[in-house]
PDB file of N, CA and C in Angstrom:
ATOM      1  N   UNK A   1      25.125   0.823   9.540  1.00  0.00           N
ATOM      2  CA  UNK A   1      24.283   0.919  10.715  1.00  0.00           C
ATOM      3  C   UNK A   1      22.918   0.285  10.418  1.00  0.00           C
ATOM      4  N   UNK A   2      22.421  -0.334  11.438  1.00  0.00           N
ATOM      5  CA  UNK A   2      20.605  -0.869  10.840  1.00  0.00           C
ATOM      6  C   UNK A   2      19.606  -0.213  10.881  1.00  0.00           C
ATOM      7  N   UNK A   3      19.251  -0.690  10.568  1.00  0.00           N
ATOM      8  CA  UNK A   3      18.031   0.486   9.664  1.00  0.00           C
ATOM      9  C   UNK A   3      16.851  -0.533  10.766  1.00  0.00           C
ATOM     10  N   UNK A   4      15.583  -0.187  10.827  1.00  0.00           N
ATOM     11  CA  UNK A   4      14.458  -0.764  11.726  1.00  0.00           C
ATOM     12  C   UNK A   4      13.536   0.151  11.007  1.00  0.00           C
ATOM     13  N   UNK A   5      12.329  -1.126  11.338  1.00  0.00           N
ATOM     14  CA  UNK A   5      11.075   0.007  11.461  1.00  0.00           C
ATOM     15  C   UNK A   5      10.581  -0.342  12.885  1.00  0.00           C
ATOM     16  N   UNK A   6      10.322   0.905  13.457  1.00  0.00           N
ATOM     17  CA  UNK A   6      10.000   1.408  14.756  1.00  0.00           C
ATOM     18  C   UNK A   6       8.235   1.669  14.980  1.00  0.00           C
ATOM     19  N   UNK A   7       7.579   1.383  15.953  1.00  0.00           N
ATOM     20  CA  UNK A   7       6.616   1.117  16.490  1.00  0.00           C
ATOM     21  C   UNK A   7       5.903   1.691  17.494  1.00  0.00           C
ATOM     22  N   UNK A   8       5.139   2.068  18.314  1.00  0.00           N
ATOM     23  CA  UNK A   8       4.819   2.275  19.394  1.00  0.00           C
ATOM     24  C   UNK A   8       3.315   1.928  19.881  1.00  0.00           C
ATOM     25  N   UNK A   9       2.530   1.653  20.744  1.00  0.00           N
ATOM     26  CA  UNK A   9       1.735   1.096  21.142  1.00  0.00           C
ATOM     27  C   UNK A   9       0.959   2.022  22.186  1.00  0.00           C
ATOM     28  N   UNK A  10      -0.424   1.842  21.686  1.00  0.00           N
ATOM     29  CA  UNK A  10      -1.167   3.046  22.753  1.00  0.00           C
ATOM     30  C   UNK A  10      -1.017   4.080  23.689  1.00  0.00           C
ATOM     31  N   UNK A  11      -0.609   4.515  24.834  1.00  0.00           N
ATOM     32  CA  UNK A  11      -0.729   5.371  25.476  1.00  0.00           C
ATOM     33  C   UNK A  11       0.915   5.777  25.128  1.00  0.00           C
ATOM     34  N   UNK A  12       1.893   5.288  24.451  1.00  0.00           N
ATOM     35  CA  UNK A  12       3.229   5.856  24.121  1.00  0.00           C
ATOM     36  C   UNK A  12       3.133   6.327  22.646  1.00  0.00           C
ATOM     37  N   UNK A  13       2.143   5.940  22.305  1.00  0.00           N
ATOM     38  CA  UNK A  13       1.902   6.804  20.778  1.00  0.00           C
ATOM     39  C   UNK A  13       1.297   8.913  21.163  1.00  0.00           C
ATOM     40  N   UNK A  14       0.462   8.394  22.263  1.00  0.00           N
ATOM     41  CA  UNK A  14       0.302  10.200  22.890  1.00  0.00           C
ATOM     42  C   UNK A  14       1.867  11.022  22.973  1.00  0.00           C
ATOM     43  N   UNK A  15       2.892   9.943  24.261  1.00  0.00           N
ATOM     44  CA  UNK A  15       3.758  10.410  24.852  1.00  0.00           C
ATOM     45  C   UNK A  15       5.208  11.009  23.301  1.00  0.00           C
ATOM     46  N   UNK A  16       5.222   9.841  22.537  1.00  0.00           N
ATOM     47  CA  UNK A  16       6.032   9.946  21.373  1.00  0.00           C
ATOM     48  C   UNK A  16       5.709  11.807  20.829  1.00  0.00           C
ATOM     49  N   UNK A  17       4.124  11.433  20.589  1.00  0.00           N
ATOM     50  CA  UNK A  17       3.604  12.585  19.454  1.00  0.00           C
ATOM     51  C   UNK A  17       3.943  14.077  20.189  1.00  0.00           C
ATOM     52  N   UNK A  18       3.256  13.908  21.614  1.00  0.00           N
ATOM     53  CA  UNK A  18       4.032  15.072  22.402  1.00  0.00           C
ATOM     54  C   UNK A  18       5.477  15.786  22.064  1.00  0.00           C
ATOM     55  N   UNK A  19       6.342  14.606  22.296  1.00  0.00           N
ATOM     56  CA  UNK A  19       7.482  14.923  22.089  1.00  0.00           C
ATOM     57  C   UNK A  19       8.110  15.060  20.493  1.00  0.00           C
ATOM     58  N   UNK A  20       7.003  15.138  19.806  1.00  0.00           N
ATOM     59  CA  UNK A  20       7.548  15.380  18.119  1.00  0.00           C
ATOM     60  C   UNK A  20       8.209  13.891  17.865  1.00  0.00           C
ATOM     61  N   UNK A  21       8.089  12.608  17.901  1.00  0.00           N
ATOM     62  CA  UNK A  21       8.857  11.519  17.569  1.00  0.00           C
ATOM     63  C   UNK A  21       7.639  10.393  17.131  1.00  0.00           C
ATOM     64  N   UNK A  22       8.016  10.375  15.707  1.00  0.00           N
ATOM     65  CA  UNK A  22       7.226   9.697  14.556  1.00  0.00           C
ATOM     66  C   UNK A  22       7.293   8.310  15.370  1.00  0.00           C
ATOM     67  N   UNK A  23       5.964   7.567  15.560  1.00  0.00           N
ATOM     68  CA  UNK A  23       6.360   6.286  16.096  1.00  0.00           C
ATOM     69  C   UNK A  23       5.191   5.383  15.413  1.00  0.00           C
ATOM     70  N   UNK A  24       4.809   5.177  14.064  1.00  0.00           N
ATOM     71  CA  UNK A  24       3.800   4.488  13.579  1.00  0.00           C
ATOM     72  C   UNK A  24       4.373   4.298  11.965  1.00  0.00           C
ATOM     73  N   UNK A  25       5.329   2.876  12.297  1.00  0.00           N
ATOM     74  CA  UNK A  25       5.953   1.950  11.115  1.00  0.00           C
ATOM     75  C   UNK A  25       6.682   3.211  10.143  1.00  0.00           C
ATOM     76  N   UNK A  26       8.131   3.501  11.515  1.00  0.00           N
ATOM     77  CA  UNK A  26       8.777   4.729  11.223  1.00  0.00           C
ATOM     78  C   UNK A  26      10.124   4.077  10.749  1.00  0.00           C
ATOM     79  N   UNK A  27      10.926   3.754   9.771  1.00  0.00           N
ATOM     80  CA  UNK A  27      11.912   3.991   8.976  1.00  0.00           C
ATOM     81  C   UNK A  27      13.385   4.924  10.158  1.00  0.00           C
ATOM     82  N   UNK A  28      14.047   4.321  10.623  1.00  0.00           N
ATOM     83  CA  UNK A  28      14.941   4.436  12.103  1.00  0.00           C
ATOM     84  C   UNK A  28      16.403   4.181  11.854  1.00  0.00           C
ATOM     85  N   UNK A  29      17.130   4.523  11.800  1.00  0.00           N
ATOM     86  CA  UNK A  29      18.577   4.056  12.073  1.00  0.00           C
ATOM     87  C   UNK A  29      19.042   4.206  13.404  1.00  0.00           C
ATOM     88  N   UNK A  30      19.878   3.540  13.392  1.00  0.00           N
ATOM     89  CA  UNK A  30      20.199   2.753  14.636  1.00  0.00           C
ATOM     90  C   UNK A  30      21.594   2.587  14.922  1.00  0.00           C
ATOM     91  N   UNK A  31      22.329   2.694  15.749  1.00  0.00           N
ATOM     92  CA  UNK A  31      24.039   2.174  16.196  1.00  0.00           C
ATOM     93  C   UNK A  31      24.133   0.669  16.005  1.00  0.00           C
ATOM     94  N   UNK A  32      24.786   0.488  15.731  1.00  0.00           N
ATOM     95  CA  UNK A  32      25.297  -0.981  15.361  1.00  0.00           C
ATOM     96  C   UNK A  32      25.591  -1.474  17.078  1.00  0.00           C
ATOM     97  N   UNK A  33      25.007  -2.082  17.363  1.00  0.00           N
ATOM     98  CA  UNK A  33      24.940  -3.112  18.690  1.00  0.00           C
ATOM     99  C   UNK A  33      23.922  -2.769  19.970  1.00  0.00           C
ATOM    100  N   UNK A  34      23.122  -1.875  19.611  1.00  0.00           N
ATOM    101  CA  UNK A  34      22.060  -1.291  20.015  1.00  0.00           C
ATOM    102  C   UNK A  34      21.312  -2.297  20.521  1.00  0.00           C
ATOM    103  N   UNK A  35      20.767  -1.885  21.621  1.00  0.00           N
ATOM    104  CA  UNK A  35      19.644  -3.244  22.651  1.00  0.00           C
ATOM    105  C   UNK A  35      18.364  -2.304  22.412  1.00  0.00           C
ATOM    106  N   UNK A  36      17.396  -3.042  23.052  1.00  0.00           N
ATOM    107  CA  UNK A  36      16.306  -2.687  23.115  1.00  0.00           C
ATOM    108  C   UNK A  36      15.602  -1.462  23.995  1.00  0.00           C
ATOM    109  N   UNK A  37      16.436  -1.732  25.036  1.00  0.00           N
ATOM    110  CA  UNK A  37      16.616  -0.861  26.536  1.00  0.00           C
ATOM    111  C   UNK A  37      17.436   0.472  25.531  1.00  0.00           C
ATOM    112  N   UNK A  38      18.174   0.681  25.056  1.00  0.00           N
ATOM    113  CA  UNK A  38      19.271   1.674  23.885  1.00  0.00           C
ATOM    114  C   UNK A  38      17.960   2.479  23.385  1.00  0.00           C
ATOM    115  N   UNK A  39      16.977   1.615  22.764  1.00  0.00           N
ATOM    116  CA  UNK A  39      16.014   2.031  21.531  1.00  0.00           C
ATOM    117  C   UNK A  39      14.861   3.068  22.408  1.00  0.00           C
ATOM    118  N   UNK A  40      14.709   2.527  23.720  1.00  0.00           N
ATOM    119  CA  UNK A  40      13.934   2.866  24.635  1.00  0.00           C
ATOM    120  C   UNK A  40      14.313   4.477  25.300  1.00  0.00           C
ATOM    121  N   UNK A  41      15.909   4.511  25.757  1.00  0.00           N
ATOM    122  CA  UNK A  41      16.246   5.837  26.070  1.00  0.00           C
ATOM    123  C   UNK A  41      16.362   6.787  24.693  1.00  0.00           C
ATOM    124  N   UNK A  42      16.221   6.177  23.421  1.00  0.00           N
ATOM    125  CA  UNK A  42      16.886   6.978  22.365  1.00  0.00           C
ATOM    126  C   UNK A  42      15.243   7.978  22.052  1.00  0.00           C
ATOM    127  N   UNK A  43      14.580   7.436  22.474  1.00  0.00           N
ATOM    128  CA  UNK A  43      13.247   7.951  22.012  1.00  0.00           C
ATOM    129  C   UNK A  43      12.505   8.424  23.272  1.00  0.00           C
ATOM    130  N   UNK A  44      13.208   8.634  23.689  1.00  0.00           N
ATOM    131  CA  UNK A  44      13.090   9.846  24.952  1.00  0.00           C
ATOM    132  C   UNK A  44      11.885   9.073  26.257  1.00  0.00           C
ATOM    133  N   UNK A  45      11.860   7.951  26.321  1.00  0.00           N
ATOM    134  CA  UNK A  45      11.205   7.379  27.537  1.00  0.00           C
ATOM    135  C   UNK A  45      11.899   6.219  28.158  1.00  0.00           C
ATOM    136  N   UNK A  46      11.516   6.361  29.550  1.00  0.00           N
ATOM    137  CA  UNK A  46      11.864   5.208  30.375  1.00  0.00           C
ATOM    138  C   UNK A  46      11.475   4.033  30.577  1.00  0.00           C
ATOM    139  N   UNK A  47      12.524   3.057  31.107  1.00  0.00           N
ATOM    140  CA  UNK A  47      12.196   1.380  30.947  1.00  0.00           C
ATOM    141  C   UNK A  47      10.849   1.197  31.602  1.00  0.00           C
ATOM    142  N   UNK A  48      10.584   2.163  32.601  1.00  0.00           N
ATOM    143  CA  UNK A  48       9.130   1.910  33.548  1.00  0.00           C
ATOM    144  C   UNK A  48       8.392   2.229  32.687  1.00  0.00           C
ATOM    145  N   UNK A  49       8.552   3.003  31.490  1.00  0.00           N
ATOM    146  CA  UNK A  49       7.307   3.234  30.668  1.00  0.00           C
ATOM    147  C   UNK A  49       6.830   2.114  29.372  1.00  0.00           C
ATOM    148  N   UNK A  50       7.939   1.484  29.127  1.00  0.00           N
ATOM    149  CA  UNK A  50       7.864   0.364  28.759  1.00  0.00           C
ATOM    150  C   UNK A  50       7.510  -0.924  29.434  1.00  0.00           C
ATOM    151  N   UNK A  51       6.330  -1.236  29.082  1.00  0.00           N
ATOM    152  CA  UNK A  51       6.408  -3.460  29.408  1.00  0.00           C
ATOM    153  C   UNK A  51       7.040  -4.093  28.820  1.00  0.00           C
ATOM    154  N   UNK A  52       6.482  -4.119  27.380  1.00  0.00           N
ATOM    155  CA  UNK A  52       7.073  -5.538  26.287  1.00  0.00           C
ATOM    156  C   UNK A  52       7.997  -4.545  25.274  1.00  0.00           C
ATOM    157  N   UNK A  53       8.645  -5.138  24.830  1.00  0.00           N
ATOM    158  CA  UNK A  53       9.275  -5.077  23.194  1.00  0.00           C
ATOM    159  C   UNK A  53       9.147  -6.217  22.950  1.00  0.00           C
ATOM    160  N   UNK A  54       8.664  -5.761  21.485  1.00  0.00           N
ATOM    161  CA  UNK A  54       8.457  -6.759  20.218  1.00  0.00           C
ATOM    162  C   UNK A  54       9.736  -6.014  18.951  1.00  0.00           C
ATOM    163  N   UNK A  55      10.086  -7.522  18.595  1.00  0.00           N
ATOM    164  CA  UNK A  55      10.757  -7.424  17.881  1.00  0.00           C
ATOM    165  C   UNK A  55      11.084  -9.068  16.678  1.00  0.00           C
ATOM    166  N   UNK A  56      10.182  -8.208  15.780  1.00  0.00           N
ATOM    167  CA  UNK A  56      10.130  -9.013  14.834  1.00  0.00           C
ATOM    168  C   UNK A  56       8.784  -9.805  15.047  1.00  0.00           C
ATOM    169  N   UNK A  57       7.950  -9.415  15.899  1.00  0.00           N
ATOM    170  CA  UNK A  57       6.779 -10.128  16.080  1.00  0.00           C
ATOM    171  C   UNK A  57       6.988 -10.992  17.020  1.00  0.00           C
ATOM    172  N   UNK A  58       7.855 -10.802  17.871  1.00  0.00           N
ATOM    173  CA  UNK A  58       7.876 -11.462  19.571  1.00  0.00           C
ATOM    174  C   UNK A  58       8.186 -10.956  20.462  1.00  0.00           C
ATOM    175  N   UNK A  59       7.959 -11.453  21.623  1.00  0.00           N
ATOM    176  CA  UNK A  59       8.332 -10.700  23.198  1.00  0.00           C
ATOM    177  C   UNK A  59       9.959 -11.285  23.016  1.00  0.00           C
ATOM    178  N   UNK A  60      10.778  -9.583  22.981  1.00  0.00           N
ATOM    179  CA  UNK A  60      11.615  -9.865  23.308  1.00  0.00           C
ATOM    180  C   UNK A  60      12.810  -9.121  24.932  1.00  0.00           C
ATOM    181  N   UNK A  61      13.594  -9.492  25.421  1.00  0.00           N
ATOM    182  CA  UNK A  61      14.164  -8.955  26.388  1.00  0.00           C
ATOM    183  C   UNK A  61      14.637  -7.535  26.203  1.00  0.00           C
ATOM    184  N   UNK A  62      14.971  -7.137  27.172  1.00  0.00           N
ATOM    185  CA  UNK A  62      15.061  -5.455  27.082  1.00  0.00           C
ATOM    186  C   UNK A  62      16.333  -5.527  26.738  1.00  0.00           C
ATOM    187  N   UNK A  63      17.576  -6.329  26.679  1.00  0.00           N
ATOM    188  CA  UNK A  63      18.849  -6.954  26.535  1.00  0.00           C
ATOM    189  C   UNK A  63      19.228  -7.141  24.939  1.00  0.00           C
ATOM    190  N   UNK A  64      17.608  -7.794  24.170  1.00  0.00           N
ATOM    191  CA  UNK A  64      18.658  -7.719  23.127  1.00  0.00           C
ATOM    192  C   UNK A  64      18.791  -6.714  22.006  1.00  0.00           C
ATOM    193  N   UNK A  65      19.812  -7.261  21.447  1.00  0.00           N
ATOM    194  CA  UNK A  65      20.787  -6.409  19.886  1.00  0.00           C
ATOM    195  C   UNK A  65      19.642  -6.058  18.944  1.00  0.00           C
ATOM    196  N   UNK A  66      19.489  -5.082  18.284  1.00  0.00           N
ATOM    197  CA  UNK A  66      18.341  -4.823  17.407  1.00  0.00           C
ATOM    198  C   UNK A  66      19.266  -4.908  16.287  1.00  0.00           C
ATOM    199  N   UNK A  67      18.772  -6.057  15.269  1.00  0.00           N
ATOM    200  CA  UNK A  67      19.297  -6.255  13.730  1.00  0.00           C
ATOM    201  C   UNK A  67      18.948  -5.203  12.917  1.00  0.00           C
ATOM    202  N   UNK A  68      19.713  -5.099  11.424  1.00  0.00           N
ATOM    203  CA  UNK A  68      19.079  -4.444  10.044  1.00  0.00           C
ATOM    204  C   UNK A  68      18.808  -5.616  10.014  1.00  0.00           C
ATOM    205  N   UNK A  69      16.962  -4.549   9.233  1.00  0.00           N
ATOM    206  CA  UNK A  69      15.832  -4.718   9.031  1.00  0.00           C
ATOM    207  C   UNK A  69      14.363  -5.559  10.197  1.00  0.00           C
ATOM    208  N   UNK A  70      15.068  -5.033  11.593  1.00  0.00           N
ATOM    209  CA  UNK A  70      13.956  -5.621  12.483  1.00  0.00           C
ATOM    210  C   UNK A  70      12.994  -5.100  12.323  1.00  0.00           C
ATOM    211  N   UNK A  71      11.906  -5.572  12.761  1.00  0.00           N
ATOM    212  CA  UNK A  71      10.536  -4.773  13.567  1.00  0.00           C
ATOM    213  C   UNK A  71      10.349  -4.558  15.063  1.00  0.00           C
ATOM    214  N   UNK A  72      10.606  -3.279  15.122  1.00  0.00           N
ATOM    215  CA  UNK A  72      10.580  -2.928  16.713  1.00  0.00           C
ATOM    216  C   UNK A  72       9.739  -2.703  17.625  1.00  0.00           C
ATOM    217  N   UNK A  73       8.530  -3.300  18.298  1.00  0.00           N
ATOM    218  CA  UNK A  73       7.383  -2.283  18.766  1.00  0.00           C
ATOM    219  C   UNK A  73       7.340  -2.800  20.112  1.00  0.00           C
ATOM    220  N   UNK A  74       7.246  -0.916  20.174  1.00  0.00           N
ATOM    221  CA  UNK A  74       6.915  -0.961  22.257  1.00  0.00           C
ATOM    222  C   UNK A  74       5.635  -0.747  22.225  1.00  0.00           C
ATOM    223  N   UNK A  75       5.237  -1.532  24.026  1.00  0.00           N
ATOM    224  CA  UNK A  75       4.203  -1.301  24.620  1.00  0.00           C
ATOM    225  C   UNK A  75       4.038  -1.024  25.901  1.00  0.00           C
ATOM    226  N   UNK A  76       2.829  -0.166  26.074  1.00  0.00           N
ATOM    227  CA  UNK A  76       3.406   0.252  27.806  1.00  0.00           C
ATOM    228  C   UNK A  76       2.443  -0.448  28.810  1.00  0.00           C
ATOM    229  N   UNK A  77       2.686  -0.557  29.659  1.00  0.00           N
ATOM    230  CA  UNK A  77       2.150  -1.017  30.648  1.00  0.00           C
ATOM    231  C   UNK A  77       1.163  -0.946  31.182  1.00  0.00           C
ATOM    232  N   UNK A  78      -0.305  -1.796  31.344  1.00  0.00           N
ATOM    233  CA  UNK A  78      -1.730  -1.160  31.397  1.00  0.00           C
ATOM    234  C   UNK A  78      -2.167  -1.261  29.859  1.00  0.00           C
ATOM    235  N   UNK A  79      -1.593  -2.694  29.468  1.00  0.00           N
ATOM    236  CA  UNK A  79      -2.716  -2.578  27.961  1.00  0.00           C
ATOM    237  C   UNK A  79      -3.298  -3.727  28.699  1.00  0.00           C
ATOM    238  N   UNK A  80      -5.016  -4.115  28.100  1.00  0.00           N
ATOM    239  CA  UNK A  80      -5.974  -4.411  28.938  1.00  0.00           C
ATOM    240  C   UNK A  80      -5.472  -5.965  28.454  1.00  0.00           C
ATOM    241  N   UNK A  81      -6.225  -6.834  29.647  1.00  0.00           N
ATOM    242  CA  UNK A  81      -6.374  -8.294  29.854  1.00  0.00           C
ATOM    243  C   UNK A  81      -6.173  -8.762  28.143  1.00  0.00           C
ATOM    244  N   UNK A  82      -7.496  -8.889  27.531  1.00  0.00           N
ATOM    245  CA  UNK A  82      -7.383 -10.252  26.427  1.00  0.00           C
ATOM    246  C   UNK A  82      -6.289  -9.791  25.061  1.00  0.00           C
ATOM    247  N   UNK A  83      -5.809  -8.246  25.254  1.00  0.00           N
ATOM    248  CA  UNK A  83      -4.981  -8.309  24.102  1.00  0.00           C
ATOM    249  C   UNK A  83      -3.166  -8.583  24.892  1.00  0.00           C
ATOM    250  N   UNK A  84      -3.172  -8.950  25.811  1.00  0.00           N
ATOM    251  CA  UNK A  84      -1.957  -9.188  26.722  1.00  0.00           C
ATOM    252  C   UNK A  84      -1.754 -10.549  26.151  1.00  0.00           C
ATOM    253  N   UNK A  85      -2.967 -11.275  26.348  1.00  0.00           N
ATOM    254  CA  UNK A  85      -2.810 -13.121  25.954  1.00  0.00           C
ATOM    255  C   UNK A  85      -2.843 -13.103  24.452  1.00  0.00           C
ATOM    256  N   UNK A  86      -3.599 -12.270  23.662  1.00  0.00           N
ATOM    257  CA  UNK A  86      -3.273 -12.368  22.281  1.00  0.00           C
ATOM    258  C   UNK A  86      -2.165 -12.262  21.613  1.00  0.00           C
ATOM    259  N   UNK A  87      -1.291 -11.049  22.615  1.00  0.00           N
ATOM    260  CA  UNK A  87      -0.039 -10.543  21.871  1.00  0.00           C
ATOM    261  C   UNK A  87       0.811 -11.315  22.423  1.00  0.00           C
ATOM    262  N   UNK A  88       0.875 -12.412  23.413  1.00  0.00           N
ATOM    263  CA  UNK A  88       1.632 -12.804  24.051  1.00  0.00           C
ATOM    264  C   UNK A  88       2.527 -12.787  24.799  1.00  0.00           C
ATOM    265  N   UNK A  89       2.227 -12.067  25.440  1.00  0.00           N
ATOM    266  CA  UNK A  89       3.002 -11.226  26.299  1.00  0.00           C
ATOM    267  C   UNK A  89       2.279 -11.454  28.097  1.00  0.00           C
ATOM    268  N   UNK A  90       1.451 -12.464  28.358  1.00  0.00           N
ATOM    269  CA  UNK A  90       0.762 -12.700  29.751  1.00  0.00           C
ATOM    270  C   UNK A  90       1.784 -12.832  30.840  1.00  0.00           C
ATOM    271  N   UNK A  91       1.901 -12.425  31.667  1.00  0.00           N
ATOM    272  CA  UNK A  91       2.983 -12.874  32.771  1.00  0.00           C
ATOM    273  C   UNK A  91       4.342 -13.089  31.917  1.00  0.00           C
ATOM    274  N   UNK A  92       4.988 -12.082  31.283  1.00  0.00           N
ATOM    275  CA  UNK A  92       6.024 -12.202  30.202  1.00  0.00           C
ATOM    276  C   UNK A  92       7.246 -11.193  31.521  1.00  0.00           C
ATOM    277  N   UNK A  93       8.196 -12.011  31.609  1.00  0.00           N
ATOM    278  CA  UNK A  93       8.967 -10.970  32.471  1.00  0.00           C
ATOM    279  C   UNK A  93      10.084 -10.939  31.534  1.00  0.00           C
ATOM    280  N   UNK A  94      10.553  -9.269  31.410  1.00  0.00           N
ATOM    281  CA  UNK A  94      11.191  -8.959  30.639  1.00  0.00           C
ATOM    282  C   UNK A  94      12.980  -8.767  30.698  1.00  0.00           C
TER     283      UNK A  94
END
């Protein structure tokens, strides 16, 4: 099964901690064919609470397969203007 390290991004780092779920460069196993959208219900929030996944250090679709040894990190929606264009993620439809 793959193993990931798992991520989370501002206002889902509150929602995670609430819910007791380690989300800061967390050590994860995973089902073998697991999407991103998979990674999203497994950790107890919804696709609306998600914008981007990153994976591996890019915007990736909510569609794809999460490998052993990715980097997984969500972000939610309402992170401000200039770190949107930094992270690359501007007008990114997912």
């Amino acid at each position: 099964m793959p193993v990931i390290t798992f991520n989370a991004y501002s206002f889902l780092q509150k929602k995670l901690r609430e819910k007791q779920i380690d989300c800061s460069n967390v050590t994860m196993t995973v089902e073998q064919g697991t999407r991103a959208k998979d990674l999203i219900r497994k950790v107890q929030l919804s696709p609306e609470e998600v914008e981007v996944v990153f994976i591996n250090g890019k915007v990736a679709p909510f569609e794809t397969i999460i490998r052993d040894n990715d980097r997984v990190t969500l972000v939610p929606p309402g992170t401000p203007g200039p770190y949107r264009v930094l992270l690359g993620f501007k007008n990114v439809k997912t």
